[in-house]
N, C-alpha and C. Protein backbone atom coordinates (compact mmCIF):
# COMPACT_ATOMS: atom_id res chain seq x y z
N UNK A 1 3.86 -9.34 -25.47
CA UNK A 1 4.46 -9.72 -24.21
C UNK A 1 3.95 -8.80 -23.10
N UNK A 2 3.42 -9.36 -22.15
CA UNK A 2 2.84 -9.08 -21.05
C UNK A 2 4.29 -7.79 -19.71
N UNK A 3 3.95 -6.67 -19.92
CA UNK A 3 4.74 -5.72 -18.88
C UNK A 3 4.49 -6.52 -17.49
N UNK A 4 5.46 -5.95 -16.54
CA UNK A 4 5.62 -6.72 -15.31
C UNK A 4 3.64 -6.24 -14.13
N UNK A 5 3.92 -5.48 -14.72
CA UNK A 5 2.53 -5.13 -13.65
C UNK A 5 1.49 -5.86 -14.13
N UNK A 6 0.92 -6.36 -15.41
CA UNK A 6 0.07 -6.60 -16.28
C UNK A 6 0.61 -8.16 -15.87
N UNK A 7 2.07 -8.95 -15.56
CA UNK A 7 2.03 -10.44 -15.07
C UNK A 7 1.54 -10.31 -13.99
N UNK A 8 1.81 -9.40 -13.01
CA UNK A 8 1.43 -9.32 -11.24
C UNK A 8 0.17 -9.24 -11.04
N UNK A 9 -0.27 -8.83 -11.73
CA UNK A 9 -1.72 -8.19 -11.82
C UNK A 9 -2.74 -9.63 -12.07
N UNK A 10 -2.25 -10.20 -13.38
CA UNK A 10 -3.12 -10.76 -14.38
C UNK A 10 -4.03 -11.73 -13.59
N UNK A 11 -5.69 -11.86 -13.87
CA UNK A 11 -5.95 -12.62 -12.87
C UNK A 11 -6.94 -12.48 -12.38
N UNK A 12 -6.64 -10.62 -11.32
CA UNK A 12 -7.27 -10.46 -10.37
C UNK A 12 -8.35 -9.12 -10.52
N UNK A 13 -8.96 -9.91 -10.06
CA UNK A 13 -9.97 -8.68 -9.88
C UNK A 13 -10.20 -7.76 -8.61
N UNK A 14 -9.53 -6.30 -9.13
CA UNK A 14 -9.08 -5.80 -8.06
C UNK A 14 -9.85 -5.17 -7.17
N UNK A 15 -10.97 -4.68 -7.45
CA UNK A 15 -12.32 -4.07 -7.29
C UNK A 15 -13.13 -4.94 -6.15
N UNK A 16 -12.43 -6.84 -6.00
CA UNK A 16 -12.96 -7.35 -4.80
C UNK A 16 -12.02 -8.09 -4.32
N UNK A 17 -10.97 -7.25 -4.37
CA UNK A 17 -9.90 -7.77 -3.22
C UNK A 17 -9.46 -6.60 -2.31
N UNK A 18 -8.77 -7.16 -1.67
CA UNK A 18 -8.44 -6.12 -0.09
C UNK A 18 -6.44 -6.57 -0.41
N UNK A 19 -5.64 -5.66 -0.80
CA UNK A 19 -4.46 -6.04 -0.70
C UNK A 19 -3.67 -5.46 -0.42
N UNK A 20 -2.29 -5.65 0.04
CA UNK A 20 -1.16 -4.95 0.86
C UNK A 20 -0.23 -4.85 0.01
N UNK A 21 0.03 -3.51 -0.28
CA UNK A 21 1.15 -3.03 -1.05
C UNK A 21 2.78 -2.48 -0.31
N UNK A 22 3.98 -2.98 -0.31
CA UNK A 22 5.06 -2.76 0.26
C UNK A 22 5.40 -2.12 -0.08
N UNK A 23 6.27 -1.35 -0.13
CA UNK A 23 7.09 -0.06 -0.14
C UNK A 23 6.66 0.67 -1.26
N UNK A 24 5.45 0.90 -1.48
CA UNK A 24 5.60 1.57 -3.27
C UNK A 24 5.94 2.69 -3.55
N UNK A 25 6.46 3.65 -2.32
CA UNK A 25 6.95 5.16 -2.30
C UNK A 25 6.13 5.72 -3.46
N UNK A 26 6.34 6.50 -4.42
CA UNK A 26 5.72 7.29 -5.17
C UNK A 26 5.14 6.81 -6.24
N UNK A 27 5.21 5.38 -7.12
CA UNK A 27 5.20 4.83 -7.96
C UNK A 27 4.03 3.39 -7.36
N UNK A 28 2.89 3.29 -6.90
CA UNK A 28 2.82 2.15 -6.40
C UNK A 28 1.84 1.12 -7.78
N UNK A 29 2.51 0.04 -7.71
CA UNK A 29 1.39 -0.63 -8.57
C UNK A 29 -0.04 -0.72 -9.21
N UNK A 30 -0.47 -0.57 -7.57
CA UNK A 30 -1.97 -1.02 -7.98
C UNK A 30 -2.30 0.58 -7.34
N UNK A 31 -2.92 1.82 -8.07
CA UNK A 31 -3.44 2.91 -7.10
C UNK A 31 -4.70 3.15 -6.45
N UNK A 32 -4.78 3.74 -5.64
CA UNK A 32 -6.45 3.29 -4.90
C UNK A 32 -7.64 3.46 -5.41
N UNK A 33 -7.91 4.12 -6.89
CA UNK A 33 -8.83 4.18 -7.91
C UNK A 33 -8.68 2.67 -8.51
N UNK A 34 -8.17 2.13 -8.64
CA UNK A 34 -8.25 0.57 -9.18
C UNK A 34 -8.53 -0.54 -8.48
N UNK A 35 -8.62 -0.37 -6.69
CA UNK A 35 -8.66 -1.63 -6.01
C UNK A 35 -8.72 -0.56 -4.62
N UNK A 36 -9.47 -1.34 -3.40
CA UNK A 36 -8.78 -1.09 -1.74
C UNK A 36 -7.38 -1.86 -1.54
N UNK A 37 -6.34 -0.96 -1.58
CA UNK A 37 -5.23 -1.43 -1.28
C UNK A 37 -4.47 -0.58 0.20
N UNK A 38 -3.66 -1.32 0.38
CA UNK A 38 -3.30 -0.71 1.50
C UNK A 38 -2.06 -0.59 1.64
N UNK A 39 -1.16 0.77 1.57
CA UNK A 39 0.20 0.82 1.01
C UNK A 39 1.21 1.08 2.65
N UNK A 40 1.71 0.08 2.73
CA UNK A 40 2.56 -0.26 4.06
C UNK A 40 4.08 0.18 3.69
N UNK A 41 4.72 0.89 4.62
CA UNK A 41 6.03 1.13 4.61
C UNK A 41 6.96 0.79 5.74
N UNK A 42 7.96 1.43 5.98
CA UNK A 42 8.82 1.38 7.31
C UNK A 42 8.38 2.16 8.23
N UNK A 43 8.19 3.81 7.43
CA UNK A 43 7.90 4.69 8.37
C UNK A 43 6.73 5.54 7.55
N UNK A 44 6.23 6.78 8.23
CA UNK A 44 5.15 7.55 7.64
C UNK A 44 5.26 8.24 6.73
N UNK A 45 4.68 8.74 6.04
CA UNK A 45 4.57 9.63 4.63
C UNK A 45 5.92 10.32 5.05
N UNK A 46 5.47 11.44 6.18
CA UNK A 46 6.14 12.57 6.22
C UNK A 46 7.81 12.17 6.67
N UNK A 47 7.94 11.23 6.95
CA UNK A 47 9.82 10.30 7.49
C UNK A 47 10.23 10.14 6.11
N UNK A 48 9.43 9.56 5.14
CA UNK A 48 9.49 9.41 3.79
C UNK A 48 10.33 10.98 2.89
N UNK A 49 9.05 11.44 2.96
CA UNK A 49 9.22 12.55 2.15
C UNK A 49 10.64 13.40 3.06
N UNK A 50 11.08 13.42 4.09
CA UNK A 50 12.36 14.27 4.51
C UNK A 50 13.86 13.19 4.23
N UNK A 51 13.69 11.44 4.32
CA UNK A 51 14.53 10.90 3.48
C UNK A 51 15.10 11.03 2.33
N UNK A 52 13.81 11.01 1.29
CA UNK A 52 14.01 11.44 -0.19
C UNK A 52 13.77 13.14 -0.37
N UNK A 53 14.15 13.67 0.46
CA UNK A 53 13.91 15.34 0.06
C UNK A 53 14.90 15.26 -0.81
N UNK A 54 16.22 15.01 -0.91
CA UNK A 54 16.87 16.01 -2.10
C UNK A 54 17.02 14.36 -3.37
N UNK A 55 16.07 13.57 -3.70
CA UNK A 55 16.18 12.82 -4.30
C UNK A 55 15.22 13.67 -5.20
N UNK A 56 15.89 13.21 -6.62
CA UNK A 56 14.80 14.59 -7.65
C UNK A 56 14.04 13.12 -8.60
N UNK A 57 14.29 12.34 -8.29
CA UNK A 57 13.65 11.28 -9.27
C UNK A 57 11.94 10.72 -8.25
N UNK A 58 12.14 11.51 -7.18
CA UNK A 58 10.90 10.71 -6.07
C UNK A 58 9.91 12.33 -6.38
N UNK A 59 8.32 11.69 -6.38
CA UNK A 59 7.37 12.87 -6.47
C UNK A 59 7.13 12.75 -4.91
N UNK A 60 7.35 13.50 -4.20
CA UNK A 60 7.03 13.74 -2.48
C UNK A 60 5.55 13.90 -2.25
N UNK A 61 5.27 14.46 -3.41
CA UNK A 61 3.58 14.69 -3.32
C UNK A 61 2.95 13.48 -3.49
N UNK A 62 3.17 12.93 -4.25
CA UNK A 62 2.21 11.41 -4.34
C UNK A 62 2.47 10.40 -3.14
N UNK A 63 3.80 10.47 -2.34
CA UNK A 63 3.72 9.93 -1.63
C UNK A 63 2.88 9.12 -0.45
N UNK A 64 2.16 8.52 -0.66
CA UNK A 64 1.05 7.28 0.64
C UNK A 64 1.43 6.59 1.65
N UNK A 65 1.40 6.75 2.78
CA UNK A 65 1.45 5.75 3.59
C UNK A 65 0.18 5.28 4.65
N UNK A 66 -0.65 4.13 4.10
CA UNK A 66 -1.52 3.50 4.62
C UNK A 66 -1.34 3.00 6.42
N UNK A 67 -0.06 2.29 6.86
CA UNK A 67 0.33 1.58 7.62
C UNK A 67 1.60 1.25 7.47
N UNK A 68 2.38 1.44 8.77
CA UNK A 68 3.61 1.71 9.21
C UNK A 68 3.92 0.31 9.76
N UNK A 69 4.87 -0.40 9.07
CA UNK A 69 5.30 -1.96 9.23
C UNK A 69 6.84 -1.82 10.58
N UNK A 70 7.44 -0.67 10.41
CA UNK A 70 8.51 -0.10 11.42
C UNK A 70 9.19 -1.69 12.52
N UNK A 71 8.59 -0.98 13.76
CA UNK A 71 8.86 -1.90 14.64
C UNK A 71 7.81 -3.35 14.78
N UNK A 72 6.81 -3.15 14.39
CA UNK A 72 5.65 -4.17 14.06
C UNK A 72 6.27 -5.06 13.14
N UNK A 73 5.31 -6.58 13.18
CA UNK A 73 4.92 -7.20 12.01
C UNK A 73 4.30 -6.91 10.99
N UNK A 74 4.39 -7.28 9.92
CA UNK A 74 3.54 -6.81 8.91
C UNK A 74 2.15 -6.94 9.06
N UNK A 75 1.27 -8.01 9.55
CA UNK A 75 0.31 -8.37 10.05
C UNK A 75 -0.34 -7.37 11.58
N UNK A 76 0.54 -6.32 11.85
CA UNK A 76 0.46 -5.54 13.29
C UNK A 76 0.07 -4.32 12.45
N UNK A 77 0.72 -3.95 11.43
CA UNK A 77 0.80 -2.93 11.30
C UNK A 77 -0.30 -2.53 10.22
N UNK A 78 -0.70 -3.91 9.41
CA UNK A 78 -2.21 -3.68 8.69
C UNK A 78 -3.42 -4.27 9.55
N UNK A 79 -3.03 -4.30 11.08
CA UNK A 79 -4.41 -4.76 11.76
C UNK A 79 -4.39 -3.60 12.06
N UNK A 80 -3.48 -2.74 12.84
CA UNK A 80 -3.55 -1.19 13.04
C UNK A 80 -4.20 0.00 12.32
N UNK A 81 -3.64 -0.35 11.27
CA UNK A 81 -4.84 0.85 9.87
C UNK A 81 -6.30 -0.01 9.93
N UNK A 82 -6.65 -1.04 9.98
CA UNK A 82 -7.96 -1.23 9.68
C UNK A 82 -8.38 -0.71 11.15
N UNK A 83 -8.28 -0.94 12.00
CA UNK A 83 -8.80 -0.72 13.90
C UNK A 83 -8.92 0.87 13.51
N UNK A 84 -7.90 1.68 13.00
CA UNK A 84 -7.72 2.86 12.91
C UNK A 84 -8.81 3.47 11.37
N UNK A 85 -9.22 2.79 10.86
CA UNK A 85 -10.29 3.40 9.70
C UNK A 85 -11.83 2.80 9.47
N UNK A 86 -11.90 1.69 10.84
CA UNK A 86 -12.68 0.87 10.49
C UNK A 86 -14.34 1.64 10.27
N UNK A 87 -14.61 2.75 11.16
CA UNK A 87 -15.72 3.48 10.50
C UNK A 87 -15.89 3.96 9.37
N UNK A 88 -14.76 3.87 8.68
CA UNK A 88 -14.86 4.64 6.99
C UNK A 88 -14.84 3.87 6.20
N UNK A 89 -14.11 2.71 6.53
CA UNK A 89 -13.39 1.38 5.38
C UNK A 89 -14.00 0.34 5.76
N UNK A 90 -15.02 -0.22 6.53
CA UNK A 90 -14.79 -1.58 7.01
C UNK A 90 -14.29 -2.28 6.14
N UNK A 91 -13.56 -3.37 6.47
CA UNK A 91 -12.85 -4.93 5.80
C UNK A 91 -12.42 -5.61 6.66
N UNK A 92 -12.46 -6.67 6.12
CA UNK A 92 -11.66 -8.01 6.06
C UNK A 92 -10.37 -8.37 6.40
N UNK A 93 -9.49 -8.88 6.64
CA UNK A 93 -8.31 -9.17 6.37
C UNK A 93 -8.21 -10.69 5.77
N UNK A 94 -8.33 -10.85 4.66
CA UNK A 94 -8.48 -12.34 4.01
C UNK A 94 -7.43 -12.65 3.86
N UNK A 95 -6.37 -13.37 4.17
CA UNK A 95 -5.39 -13.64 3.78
C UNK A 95 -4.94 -14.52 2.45
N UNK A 96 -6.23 -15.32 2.39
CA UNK A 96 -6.29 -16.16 1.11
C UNK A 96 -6.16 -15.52 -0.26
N UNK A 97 -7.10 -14.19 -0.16
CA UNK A 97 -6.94 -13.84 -1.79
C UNK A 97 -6.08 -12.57 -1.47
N UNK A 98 -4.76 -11.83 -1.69
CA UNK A 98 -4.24 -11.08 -1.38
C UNK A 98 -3.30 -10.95 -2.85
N UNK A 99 -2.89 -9.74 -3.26
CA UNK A 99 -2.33 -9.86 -4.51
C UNK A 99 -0.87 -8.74 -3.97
């Protein structure tokens, strides 16, 4: 029987997709050695990490935040990280294949 990440997953080939990951705080699905993903939250790493400061089950260190969904759309706030990395990362925003 197939674990939940291994159903979410199954499929895709992550290596040529471009995808948006929601809240994954310290634990995120897909990590950026496996795929270009792009890990979107409410607010930034560091709003993160002083929320969960006295939470002992969250690693503060692994914490990522790609793009800040906050007051934006979700679609605002991953056009923002690409405008903002596009000399290092160029991409796409495909909406069709997105996992």
């Amino acid at each position: 029987m197939k674990n939940r990440k291994e159903k979410l997953l199954d499929g895709l080939d992550l290596t040529n997709l471009v995808g948006a990951e929601i809240g994954p705080l310290h634990n995120p699905l897909v990590s950026k050695n496996q795929g270009h993903v792009i890990y979107v939250d409410h607010c930034d790493a560091e709003q993160l990490r002083k929320k969960y400061a006295n939470h002992c089950n969250v690693n503060l260190e692994a914490l990522q935040v790609d793009a800040v969904w906050g007051l934006h759309t979700l679609q605002q706030g991953i056009v923002s990280f690409r405008h903002s990395t596009m000399s290092w990362h160029p991409m796409s925003l495909n909406t069709s294949q997105t996992w």
